[in-house]
Protein backbone atom coordinates (compact mmCIF):
# COMPACT_ATOMS: atom_id res chain seq x y z
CA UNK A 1 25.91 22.32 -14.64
CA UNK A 2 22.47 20.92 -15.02
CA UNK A 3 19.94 23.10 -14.51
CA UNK A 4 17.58 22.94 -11.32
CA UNK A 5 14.79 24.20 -9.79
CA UNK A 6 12.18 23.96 -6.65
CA UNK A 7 8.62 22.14 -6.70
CA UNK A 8 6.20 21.17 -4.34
CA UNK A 9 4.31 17.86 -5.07
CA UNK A 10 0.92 17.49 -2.97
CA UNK A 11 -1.00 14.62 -1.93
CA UNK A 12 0.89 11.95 -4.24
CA UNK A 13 0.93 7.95 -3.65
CA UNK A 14 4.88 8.01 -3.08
CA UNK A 15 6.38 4.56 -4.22
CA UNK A 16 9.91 4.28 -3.44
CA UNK A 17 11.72 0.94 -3.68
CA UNK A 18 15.06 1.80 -2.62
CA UNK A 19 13.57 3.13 0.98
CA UNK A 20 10.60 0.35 0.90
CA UNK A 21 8.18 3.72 1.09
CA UNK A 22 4.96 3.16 -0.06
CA UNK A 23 2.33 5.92 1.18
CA UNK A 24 0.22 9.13 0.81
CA UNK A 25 2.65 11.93 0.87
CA UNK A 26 3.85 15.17 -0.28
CA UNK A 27 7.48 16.10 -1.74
CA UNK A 28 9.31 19.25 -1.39
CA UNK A 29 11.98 19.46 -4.00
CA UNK A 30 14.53 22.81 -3.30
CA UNK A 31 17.34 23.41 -5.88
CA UNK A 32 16.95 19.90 -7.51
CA UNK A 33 17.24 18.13 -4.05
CA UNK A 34 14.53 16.29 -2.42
CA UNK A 35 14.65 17.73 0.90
CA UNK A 36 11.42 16.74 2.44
CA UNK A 37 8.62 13.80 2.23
CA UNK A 38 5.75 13.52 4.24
CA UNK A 39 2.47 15.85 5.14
CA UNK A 40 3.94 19.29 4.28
CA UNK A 41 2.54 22.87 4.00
CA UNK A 42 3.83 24.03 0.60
CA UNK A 43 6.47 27.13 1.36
CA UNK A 44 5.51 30.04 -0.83
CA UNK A 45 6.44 30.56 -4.36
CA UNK A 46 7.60 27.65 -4.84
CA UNK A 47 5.17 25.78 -7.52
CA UNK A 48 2.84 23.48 -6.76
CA UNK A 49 1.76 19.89 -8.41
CA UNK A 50 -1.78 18.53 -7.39
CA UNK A 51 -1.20 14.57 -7.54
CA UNK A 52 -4.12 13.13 -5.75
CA UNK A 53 -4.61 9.70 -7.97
CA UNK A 54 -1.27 9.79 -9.04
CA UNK A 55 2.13 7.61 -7.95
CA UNK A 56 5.59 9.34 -7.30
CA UNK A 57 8.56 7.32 -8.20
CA UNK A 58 11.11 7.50 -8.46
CA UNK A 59 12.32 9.17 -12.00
CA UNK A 60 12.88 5.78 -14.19
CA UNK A 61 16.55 4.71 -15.77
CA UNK A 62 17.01 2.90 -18.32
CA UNK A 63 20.14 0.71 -18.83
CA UNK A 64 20.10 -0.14 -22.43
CA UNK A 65 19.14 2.68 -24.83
CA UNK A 66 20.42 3.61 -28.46
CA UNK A 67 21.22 7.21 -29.27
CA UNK A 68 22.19 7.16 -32.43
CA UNK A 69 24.43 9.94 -31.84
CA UNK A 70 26.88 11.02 -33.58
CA UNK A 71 26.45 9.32 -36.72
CA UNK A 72 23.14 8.08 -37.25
CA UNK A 73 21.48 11.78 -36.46
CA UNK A 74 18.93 10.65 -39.32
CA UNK A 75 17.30 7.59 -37.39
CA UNK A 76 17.68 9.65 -33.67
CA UNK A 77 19.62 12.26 -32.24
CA UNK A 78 20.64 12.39 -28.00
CA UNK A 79 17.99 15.75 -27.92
CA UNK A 80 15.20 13.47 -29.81
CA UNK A 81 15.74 10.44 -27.35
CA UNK A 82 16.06 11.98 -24.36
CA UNK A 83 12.67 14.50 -25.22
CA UNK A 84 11.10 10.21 -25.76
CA UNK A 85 12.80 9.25 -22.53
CA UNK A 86 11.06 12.15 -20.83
CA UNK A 87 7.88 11.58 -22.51
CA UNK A 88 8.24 7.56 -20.89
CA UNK A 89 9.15 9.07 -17.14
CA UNK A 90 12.91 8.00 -17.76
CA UNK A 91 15.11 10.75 -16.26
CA UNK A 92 18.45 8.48 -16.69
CA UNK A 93 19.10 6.84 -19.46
CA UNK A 94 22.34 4.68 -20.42
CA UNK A 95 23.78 5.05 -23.55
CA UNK A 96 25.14 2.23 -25.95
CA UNK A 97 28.55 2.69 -27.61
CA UNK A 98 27.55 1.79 -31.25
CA UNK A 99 27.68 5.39 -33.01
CA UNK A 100 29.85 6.87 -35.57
CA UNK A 101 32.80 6.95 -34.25
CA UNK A 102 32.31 4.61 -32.07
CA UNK A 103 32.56 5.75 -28.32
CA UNK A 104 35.52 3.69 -27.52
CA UNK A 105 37.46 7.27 -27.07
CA UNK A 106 36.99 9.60 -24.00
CA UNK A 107 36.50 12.47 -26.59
CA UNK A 108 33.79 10.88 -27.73
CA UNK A 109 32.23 10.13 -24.14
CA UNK A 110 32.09 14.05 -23.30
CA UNK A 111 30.93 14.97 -27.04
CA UNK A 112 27.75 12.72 -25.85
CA UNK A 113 27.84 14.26 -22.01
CA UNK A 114 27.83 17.69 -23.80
CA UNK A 115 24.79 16.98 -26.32
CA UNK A 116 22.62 15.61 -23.72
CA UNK A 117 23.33 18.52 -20.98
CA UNK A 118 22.69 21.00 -23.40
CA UNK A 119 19.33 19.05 -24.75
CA UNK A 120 18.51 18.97 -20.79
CA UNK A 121 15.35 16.41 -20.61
CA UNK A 122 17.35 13.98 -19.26
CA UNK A 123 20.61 12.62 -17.56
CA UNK A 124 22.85 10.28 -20.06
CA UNK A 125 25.23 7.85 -18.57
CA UNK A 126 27.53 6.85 -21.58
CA UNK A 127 28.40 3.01 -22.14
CA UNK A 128 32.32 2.75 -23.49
CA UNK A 129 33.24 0.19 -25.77
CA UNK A 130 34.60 -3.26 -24.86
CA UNK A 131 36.60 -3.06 -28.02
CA UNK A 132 38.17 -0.74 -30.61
CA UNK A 133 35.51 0.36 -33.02
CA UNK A 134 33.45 -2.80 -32.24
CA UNK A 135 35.77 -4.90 -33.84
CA UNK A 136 36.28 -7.51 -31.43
CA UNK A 137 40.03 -7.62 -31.63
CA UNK A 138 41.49 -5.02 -29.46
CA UNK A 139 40.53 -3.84 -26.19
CA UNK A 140 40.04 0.03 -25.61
CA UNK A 141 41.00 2.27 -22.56
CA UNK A 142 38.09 1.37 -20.06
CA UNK A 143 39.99 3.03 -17.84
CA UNK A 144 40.42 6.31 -19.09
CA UNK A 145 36.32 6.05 -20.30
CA UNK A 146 35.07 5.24 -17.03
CA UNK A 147 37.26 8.15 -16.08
CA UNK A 148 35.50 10.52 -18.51
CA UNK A 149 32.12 9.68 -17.19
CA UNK A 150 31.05 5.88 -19.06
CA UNK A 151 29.51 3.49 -16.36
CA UNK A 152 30.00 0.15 -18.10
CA UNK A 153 31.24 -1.25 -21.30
CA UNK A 154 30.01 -3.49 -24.22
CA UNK A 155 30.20 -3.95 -28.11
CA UNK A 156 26.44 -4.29 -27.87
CA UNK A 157 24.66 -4.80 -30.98
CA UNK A 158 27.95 -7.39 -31.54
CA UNK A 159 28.68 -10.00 -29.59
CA UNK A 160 31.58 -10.68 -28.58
CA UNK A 161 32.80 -13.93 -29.75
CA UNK A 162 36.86 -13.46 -28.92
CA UNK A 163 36.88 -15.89 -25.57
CA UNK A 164 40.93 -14.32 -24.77
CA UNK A 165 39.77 -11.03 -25.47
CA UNK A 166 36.49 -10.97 -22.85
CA UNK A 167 38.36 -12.81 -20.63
CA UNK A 168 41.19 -9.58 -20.91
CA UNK A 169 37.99 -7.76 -20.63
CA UNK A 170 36.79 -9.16 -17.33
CA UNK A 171 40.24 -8.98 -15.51
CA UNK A 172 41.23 -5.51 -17.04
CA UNK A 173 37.96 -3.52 -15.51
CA UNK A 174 37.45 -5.93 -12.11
CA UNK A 175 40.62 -3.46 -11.42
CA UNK A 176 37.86 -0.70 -11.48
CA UNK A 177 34.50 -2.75 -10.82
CA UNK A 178 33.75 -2.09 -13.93
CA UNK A 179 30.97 -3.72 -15.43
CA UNK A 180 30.80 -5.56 -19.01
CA UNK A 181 27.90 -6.17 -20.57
CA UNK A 182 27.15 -8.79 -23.46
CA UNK A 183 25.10 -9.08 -26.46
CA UNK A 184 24.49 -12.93 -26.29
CA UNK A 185 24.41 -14.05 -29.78
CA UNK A 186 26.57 -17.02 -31.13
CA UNK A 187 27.36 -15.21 -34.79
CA UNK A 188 28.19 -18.36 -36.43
CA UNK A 189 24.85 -19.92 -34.89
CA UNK A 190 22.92 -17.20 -35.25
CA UNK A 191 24.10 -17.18 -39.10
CA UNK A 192 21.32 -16.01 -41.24
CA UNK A 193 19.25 -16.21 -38.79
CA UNK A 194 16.06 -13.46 -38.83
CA UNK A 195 13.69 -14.79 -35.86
CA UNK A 196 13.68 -17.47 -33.36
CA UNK A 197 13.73 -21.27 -34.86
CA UNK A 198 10.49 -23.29 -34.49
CA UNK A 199 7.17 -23.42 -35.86
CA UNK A 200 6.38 -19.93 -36.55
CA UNK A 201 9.67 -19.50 -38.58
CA UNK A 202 9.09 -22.73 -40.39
CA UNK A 203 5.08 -21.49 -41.44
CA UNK A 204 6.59 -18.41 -42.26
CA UNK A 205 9.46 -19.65 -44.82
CA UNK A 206 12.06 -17.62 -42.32
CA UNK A 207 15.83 -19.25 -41.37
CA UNK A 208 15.28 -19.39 -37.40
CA UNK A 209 18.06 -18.61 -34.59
CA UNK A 210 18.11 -21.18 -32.01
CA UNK A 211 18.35 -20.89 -28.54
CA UNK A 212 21.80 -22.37 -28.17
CA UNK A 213 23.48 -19.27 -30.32
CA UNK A 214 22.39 -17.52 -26.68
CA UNK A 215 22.67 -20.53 -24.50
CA UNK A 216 26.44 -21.63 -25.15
CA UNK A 217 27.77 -17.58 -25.34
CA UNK A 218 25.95 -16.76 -21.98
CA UNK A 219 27.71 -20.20 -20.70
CA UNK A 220 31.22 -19.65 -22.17
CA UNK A 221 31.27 -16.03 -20.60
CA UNK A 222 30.25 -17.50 -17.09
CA UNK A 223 33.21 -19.85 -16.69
CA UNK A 224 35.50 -16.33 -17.47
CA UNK A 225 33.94 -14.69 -14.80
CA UNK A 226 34.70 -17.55 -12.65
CA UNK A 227 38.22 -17.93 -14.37
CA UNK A 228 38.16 -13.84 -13.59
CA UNK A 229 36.29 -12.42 -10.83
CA UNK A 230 35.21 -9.90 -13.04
CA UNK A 231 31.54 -8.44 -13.13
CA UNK A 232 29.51 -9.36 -16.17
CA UNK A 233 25.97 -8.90 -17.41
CA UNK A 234 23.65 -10.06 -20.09
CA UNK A 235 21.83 -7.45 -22.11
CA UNK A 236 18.35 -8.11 -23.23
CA UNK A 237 18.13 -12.22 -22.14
CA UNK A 238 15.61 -13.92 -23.62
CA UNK A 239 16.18 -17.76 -23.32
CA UNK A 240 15.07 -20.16 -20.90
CA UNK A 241 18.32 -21.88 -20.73
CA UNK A 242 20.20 -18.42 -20.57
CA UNK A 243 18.45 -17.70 -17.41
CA UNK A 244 19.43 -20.93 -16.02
CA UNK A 245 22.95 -20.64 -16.50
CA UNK A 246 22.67 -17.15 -14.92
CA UNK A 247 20.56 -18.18 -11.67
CA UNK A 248 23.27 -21.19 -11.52
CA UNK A 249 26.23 -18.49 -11.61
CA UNK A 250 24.29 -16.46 -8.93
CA UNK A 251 24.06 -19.25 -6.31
CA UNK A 252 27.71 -20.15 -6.68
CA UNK A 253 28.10 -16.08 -5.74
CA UNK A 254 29.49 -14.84 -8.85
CA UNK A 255 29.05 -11.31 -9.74
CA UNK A 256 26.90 -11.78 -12.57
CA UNK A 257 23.63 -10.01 -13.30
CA UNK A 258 21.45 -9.73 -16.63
CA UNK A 259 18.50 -7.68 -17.87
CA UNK A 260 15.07 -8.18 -19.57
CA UNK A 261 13.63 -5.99 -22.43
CA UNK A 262 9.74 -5.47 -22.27
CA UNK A 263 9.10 -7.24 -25.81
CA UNK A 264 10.69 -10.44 -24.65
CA UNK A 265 8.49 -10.50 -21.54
CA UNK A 266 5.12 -9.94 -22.89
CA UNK A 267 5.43 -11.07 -27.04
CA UNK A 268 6.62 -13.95 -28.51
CA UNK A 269 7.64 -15.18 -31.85
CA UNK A 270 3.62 -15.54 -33.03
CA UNK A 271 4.01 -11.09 -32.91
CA UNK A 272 5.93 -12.07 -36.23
CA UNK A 273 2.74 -12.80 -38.09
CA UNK A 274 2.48 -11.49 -41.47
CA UNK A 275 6.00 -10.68 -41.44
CA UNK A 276 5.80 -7.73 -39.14
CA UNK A 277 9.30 -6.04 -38.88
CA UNK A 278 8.66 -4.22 -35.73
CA UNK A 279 8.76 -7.53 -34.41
CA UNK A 280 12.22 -7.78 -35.62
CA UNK A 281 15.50 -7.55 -32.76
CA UNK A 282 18.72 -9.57 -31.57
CA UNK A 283 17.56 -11.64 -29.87
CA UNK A 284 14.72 -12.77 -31.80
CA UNK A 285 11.29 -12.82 -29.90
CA UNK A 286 11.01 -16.32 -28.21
CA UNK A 287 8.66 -18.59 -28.25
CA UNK A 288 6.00 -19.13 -25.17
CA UNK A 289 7.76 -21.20 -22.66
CA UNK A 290 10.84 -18.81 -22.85
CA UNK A 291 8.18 -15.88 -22.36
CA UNK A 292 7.77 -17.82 -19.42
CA UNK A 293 10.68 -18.29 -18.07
CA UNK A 294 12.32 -15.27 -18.27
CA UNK A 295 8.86 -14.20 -16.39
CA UNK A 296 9.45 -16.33 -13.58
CA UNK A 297 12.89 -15.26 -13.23
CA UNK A 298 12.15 -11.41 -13.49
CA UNK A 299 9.96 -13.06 -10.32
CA UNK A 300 12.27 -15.13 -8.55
CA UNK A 301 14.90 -11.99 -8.62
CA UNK A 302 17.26 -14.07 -11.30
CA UNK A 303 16.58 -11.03 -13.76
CA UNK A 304 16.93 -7.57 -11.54
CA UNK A 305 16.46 -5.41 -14.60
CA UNK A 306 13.92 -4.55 -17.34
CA UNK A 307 15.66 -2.52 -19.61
CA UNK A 308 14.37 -1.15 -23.23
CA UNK A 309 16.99 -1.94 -25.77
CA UNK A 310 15.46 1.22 -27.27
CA UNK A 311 16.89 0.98 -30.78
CA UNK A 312 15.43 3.74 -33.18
CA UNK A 313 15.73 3.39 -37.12
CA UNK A 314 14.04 5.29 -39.81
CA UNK A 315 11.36 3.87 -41.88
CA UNK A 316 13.31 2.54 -45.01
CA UNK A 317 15.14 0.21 -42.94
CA UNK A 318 11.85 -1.43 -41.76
CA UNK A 319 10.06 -1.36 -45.21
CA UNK A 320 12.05 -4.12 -46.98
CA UNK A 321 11.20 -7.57 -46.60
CA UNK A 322 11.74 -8.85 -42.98
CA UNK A 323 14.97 -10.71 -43.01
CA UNK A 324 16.50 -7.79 -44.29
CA UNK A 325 15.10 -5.54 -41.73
CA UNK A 326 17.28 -3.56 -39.26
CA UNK A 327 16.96 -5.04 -35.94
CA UNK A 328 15.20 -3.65 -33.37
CA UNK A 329 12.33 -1.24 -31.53
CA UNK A 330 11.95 1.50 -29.79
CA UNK A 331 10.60 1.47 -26.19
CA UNK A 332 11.70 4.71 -24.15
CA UNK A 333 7.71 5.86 -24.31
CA UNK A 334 5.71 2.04 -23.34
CA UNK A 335 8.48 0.99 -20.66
CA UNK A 336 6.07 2.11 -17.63
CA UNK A 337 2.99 0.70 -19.23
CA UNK A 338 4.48 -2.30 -20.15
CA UNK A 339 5.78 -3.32 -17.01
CA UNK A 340 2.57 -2.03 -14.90
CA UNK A 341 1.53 -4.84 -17.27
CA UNK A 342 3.32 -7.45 -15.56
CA UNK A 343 1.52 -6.23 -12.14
CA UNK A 344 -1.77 -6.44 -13.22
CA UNK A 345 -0.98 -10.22 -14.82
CA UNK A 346 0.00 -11.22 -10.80
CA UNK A 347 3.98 -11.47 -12.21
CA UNK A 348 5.43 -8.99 -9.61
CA UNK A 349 4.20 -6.98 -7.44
CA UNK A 350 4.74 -2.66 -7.89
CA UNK A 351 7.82 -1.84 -5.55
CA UNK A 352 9.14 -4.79 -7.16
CA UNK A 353 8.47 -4.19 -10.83
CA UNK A 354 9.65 -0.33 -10.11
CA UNK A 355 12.56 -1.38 -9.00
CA UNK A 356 13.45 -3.31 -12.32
CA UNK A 357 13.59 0.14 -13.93
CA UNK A 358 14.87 2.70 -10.90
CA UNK A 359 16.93 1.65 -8.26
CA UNK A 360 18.35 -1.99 -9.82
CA UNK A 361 19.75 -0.28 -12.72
CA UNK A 362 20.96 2.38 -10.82
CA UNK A 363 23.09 0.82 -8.22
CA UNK A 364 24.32 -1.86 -11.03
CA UNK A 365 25.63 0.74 -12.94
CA UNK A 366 26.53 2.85 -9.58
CA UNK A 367 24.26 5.91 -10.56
CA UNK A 368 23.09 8.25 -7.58
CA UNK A 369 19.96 8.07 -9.10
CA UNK A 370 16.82 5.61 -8.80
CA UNK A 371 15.61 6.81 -5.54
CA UNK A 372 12.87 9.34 -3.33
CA UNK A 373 15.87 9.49 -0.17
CA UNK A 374 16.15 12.49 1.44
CA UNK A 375 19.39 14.66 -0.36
CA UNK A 376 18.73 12.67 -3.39
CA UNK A 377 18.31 14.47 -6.79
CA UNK A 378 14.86 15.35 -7.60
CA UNK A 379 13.79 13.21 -10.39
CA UNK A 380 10.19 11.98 -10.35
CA UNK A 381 8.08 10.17 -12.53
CA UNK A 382 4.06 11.08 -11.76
CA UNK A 383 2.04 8.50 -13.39
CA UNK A 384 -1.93 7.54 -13.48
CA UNK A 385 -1.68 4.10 -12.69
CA UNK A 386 -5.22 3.94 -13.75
CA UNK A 387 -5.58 5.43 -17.31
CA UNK A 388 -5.46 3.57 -20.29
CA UNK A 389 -4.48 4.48 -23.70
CA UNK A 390 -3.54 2.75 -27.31
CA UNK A 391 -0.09 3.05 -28.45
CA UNK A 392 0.07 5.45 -31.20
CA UNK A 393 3.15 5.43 -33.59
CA UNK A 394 2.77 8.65 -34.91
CA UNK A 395 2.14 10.43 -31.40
CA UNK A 396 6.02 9.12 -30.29
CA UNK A 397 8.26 11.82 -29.32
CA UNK A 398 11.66 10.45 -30.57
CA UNK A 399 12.63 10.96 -34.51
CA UNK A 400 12.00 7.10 -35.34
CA UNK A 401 8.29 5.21 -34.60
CA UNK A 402 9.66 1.91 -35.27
CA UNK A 403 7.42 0.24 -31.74
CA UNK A 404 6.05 -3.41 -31.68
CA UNK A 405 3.57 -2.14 -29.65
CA UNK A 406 1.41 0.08 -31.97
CA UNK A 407 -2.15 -0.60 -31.57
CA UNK A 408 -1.91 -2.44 -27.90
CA UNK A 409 -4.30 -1.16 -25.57
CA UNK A 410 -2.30 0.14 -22.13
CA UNK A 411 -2.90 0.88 -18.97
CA UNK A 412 -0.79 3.94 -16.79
CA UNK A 413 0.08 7.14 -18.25
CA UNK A 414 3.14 9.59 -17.33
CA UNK A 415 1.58 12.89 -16.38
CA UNK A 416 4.60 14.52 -15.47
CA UNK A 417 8.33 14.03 -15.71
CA UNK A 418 10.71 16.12 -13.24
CA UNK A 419 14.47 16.26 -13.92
CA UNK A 420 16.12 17.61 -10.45
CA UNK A 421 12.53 19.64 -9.83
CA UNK A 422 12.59 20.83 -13.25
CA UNK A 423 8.84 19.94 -15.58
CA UNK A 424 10.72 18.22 -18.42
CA UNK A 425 7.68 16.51 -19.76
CA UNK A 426 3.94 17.33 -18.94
CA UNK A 427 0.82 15.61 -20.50
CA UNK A 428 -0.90 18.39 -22.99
């Protein structure tokens, strides 16, 4: 059972999305349930946050997060990134499949369930496999997963390139809604690939990864879901023609959706510079007009999601030279700032932009989470919307510092973080 408690929260700007509630209010959590919002008297003994200046949100979720665990305890463990996720106002994160064993097994599912509970700064949401062991050939039990507690499925991290078995994929878990999510990456275009192709990558002496190794995967996988009437979405998009193919599939009603991680909508493929490997993920960092693009459709409501693709690795596997770099960043701790970014640069407005990471994630992945309603769990996020701060490497909370973002100047800071009215994070 997780563990609750009761809190009073006085005087707070109270931003919820989900209920279009955007005032100056005060929140009476009892037992890990909201039960009140409005002007309250606090009840006695019952504790007491002062959060004039600050905004309530709802707690954040984020969609696309790697673990690590079990098997790769020495880049992160589930305690170490959910104490970051905390430390970033995410109360919910979702968990990506590629550990060691795999968790394409239900046993697997509730060893993850069970580490998280017990680690108690935030709620997990386990992502099953697509296929066995991330092969790509054989398609696991979604059934019996999403039974033991997984909310979608994908071979993230692979793509998968099998066309028969993501179309088996699509019809086998529309029996279920279930949802399957893609790393869109043509392998054999992508190839030896290390950043995006174009001008950078040619200065730099660096094979490139064009757009089409997204382009025609993202394409393919549409006409199955039209073939299917499965549910499908894209993980991390970063292409301009991507997100065209996607707001085409969404005006011809098909249930397709995709997601946007914060380095693709604020760097682009210049961040390389002196062969930086923080600035090295799957998908590469794009160049400007895609940065633009995927902008405009976070805007337009093409992209509902901004999720981290928080993927942790120790330092050895960033110290070689770049193209043989791990791929990826972390981002559980600079998701807020980096999307209050996007408000002050006019991109979206803030219900809009906290709904990218609260309630759209939620109800894609159907978690009662993401929302300030009445009866609803008490997770909050208090943030200064106001306070700036420089991303420090060092002063990250999970077990690996691998961010693109060290040095950048920020602006909103997580006070406190409340896990069903329980302080799981406070500012020191």
């Amino acid at each position: 059972m997780m563990r609750t408690e009761s809190l009073f929260i006085r005087g707070a700007r109270v931003v919820d999305p989900a209920n279009e509630r955007d005032e100056i209010a005060d929140i009476l959590i009892v037992d890990g349930v909201i039960r009140e919002i409005g002007k309250l008297d606090a009840p006695a003994h019952v504790p007491v946050i002062e959060a004039d200046g600050l905004i309530a949100a709802p707690g954040l979720v984020d969609m696309h997060v790697h673990l690590r665990e079990p098997g790769y305890e020495y880049k992160e463990t589930i305690a170490g990134g959910t104490r970051a996720a905390a430390a970033g106002g995410v109360t919910s994160v979702a968990a990506m499949p590629n550990t060691k064993p795999v968790n394409d097994d239900p046993s697997v599912t509730g060893y993850m369930l069970d580490k998280a509970r017990v680690a108690g700064f935030a709620n997990l949401f386990p992502i099953g496999a697509v296929s066995k062991g991330l092969q790509g050939k054989e398609i696991t039990e979604m059934g019996l997963l999403q039974a033991a507690g997984c909310v979608a499925f994908s071979d993230d991290g692979l793509p998968i390139m099998n066309s028969g078995l993501m179309r088996r994929a699509l019809d086998y878990s529309r029996a279920f809604g279930g949802l399957i999510i893609q790393h869109a990456e043509d392998s054999g275009l992508v190839g030896c690939g290390c950043m995006n192709e174009g001008e950078v990558a040619t200065r730099l002496g660096l094979s490139g990864i064009c757009n089409a190794a997204e382009d025609i995967l993202v394409e393919r996988d549409i006409r199955l879901v039209e073939l299917t009437g499965g549910r499908y979405h894209v993980a991390h998009i970063s292409s301009a023609g991507a997100v065209a193919s996607v707001a085409k599939a969404r005006e011809k009603g098909l249930r397709v959706s995709c997601e946007a991680a914060p380095h693709h909508l604020v760097l682009n493929d210049t961040h390389v510079g002196n062969y930086d490997t923080n600035a090295k993920m799957a998908p590469p960092l794009r160049n400007q007009r895609d940065v633009n693009a995927i902008q405009e459709a976070l805007a337009r409501g093409v992209i509902s999601v901004i999720a981290t693709d928080h993927a942790p690795h120790e330092e050895d596997s960033k110290r070689v030279p770049f193209c043989q770099a791990a791929n990826g960043v972390v981002g559980l701790e600079t998701l807020l700032p980096i999307t209050l970014e996007l408000v002050e640069a006019g991109v979206l407005p803030l219900a809009k932009a906290l709904a990218a990471i609260s309630c759209n994630p939620a109800r894609l992945l159907g978690m009662p989470r993401g929302t300030l309603s009445l009866n609803a769990v008490g997770d909050v996020v208090l943030f200064d919307p106001q306070q700036s701060w420089t991303v420090d490497a060092l002063a990250l909370h999970g077990s690996s510092k691998n961010t693109a973002f060290a040095g950048r100047q920020v602006k909103g800071r997580v006070k406190y973080t409340i896990l069903a009215g329980r302080i799981v994070h406070q500012e020191a």
